[in-house]
N, C-alpha and C. Protein backbone atom coordinates (compact mmCIF):
# COMPACT_ATOMS: atom_id res chain seq x y z
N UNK A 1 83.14 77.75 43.84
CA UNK A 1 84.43 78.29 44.15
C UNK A 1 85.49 77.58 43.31
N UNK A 2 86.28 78.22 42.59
CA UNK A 2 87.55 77.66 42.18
C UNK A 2 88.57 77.65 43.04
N UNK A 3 89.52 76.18 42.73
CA UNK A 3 90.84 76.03 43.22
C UNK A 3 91.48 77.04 43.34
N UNK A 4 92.08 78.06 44.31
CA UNK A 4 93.36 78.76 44.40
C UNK A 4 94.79 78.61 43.30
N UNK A 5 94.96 79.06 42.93
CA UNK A 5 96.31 78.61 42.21
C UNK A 5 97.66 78.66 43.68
N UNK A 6 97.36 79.76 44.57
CA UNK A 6 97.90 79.78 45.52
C UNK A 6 97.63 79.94 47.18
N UNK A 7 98.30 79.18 48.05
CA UNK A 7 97.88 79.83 49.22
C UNK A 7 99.29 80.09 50.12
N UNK A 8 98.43 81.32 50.94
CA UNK A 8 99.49 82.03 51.40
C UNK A 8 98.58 81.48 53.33
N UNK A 9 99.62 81.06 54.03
CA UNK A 9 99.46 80.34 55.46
C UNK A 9 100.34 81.68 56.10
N UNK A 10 99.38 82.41 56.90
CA UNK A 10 100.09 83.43 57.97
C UNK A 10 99.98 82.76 59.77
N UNK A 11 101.39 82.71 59.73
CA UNK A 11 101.34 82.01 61.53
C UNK A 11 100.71 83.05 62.26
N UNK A 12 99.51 82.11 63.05
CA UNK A 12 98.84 83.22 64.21
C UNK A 12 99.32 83.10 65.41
N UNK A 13 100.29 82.01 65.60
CA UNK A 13 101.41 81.53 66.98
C UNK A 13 100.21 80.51 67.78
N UNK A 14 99.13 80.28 67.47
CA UNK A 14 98.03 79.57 68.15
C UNK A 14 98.90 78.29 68.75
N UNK A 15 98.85 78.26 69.92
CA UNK A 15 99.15 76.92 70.51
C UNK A 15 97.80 75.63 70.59
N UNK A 16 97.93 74.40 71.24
CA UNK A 16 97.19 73.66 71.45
C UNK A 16 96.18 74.19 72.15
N UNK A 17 96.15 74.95 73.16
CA UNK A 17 95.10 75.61 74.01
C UNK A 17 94.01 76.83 73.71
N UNK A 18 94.82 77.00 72.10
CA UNK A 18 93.87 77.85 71.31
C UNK A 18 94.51 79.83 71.56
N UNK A 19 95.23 79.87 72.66
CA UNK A 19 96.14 80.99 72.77
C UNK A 19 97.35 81.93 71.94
N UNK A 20 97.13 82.83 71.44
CA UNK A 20 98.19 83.34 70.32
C UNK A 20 99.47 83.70 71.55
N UNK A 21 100.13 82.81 71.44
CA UNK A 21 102.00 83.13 72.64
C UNK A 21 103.14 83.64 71.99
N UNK A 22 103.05 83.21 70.68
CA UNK A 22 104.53 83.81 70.01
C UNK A 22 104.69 84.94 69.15
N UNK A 23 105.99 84.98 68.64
CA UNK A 23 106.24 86.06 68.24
C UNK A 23 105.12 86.73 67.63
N UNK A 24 104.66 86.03 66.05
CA UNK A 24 103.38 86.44 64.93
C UNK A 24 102.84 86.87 65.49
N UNK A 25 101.95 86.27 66.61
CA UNK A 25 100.66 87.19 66.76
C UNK A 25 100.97 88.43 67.62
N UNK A 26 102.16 88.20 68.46
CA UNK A 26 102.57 89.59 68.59
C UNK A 26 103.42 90.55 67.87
N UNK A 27 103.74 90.26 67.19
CA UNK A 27 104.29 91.30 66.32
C UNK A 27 103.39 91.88 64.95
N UNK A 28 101.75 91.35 65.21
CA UNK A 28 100.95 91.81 64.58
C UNK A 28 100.98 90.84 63.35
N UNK A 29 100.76 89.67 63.01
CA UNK A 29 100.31 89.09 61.69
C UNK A 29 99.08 88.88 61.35
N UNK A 30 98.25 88.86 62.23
CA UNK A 30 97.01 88.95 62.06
C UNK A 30 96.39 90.19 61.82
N UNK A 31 96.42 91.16 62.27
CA UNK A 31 96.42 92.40 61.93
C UNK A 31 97.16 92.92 60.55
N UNK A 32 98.07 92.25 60.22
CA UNK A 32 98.55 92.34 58.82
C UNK A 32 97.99 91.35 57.23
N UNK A 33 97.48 90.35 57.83
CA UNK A 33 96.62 89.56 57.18
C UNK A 33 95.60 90.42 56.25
N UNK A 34 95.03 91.21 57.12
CA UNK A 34 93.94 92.26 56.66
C UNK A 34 94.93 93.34 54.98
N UNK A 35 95.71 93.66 55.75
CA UNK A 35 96.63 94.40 54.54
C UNK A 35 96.61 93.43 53.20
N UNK A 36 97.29 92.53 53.65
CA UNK A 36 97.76 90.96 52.70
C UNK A 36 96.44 91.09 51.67
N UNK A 37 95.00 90.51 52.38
CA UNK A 37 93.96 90.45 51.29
C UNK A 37 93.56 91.53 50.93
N UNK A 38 93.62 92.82 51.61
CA UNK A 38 93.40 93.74 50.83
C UNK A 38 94.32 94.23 49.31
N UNK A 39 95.67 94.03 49.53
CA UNK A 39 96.48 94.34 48.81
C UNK A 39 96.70 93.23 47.21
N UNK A 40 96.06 91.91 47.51
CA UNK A 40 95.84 90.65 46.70
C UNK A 40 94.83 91.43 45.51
N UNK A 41 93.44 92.01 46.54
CA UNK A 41 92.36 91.91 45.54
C UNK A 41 92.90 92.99 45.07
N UNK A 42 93.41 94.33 45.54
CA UNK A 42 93.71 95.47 44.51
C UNK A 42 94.26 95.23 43.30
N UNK A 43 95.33 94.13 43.51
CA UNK A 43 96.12 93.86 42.34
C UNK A 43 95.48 92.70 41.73
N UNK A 44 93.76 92.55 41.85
CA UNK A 44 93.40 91.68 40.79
C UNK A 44 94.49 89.87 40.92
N UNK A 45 94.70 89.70 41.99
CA UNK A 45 95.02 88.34 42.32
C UNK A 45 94.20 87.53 43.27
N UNK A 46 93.06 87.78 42.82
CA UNK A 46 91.62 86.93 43.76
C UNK A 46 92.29 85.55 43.43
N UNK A 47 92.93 84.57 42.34
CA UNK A 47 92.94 82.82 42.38
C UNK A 47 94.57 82.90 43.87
N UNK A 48 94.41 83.54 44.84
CA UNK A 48 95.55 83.54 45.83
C UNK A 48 94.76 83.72 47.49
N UNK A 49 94.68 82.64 47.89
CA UNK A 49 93.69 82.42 49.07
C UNK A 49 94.66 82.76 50.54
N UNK A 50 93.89 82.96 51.23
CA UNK A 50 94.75 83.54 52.57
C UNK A 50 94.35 82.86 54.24
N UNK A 51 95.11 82.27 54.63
CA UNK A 51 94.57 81.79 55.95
C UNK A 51 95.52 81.58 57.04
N UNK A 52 95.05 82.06 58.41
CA UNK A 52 95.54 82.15 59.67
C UNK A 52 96.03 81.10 59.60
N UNK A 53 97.10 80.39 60.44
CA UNK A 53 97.25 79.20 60.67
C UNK A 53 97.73 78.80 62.13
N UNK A 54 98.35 77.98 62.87
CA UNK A 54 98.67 77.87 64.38
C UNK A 54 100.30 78.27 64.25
N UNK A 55 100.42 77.90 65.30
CA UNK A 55 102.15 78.12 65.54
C UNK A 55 103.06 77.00 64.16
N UNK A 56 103.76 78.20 63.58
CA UNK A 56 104.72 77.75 62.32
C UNK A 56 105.71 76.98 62.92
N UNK A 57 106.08 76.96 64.24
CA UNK A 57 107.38 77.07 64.83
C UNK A 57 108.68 77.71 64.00
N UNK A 58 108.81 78.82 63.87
CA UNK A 58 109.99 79.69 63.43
C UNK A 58 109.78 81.06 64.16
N UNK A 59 109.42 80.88 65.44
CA UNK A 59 109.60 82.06 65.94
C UNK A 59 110.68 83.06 66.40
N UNK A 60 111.70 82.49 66.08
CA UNK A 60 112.94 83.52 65.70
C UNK A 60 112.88 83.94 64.39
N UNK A 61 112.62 83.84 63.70
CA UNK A 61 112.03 84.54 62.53
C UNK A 61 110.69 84.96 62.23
N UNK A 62 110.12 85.07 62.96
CA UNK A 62 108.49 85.62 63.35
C UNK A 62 108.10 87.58 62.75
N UNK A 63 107.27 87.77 62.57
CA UNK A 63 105.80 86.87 61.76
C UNK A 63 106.74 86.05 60.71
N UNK A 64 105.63 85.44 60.38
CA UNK A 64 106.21 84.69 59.14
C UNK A 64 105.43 84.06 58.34
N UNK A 65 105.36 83.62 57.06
CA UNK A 65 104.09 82.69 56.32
C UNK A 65 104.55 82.24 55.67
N UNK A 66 104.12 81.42 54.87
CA UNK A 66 104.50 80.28 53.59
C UNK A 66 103.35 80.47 52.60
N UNK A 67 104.07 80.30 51.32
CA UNK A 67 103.39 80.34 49.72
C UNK A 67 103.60 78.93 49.91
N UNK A 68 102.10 78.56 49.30
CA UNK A 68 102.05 77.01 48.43
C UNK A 68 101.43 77.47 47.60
N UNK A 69 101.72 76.53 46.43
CA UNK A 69 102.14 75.70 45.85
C UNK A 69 104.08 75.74 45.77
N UNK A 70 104.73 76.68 46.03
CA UNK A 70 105.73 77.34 46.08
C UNK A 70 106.60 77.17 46.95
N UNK A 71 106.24 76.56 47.99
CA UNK A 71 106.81 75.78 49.63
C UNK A 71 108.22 77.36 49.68
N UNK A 72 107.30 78.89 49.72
CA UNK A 72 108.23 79.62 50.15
C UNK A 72 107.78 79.99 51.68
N UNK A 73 108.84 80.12 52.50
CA UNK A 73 108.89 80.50 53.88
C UNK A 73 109.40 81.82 54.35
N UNK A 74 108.90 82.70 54.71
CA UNK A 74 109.00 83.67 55.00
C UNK A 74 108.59 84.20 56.59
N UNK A 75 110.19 85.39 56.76
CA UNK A 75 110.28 85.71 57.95
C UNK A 75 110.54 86.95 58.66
N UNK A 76 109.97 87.82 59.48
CA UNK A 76 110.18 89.25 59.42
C UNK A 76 109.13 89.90 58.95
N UNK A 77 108.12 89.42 58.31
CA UNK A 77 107.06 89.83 57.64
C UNK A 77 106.25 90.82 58.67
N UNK A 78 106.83 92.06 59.58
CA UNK A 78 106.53 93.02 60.42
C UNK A 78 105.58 94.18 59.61
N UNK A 79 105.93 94.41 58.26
CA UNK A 79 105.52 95.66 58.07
C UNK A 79 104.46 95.77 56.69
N UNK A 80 104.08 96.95 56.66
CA UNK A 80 103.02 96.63 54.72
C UNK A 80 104.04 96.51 53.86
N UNK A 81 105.14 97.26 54.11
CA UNK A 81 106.54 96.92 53.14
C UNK A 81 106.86 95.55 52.81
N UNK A 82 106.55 94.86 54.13
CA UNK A 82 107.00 93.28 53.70
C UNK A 82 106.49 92.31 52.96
N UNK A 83 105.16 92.86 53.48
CA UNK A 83 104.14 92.23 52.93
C UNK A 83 103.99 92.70 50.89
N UNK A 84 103.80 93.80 50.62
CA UNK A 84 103.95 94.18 48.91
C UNK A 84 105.17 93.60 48.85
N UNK A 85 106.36 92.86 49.56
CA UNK A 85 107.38 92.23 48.91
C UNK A 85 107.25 91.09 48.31
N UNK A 86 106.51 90.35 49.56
CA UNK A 86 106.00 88.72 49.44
C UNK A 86 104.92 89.33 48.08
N UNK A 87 104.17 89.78 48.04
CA UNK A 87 103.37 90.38 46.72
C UNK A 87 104.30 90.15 45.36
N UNK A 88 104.94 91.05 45.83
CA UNK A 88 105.50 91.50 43.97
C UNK A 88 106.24 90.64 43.90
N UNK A 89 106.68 89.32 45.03
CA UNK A 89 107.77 87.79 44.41
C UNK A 89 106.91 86.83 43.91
N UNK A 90 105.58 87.11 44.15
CA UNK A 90 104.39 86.23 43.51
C UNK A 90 104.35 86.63 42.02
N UNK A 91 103.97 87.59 41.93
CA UNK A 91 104.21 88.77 40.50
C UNK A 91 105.17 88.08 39.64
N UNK A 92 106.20 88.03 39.99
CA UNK A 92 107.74 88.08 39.47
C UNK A 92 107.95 86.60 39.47
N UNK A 93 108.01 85.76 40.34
CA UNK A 93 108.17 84.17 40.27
C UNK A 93 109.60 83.93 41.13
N UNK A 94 109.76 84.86 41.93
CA UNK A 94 111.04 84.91 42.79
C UNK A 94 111.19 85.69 44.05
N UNK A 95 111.21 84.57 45.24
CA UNK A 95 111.14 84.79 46.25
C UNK A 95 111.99 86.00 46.77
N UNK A 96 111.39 87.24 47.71
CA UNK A 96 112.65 88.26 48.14
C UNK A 96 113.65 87.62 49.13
N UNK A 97 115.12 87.97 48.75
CA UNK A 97 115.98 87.50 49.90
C UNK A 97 116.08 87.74 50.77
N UNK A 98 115.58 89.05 51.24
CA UNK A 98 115.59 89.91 52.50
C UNK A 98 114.84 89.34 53.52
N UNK A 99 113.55 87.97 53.03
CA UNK A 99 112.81 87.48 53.45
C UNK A 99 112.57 86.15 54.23
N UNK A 100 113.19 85.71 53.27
CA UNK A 100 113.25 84.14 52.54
C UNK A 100 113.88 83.38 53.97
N UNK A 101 113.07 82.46 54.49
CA UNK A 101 113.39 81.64 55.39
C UNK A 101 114.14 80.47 54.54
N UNK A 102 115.75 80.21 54.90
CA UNK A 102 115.89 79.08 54.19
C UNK A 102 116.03 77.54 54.85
């Protein structure tokens, strides 16, 4: 396996008890995850790795995920729209504002 050049961390709201409570996992990020890698490999960006993660704490801005190497934070991430956004700012090298947790 090669290094990722990138990874993308989607909050699953997982608390200590192993329970999805917040916003993300209800407002579907896990269920959108699926879109996310599907939409990576179409566009031929397999070195961009993808993983659930626990509670982000930004659940007023929920779903939400973070790019590393890129330390971008992102919030609202509800729809496939949002998601080809966070996409095409990877593309481009510039985070969307509409998004962008600051």
């Amino acid at each position: 396996m090669t290094k990722p050049k990138r990874h993308i961390f989607v909050c699953g709201s997982f608390r200590m008890n192993g329970t999805p409570q917040g916003v993300c996992s209800k407002g579907g990020s896990m269920e959108l995850m699926q879109y996310l890698e599907g939409e990576l490999a179409d566009r031929g960006m397999g070195d961009v790795a993808v993983s659930g993660t626990g509670c982000l704490k930004v659940c007023d801005r929920g779903p939400a995920l973070v790019v590393y190497p890129e330390n971008w934070w992102f919030g609202h991430i509800d729809s496939e729209e949002a998601i080809d956004a966070v996409i095409d700012s990877l593309e481009k090298g510039s985070p969307p504002a509409e998004y962008t947790i600051a």
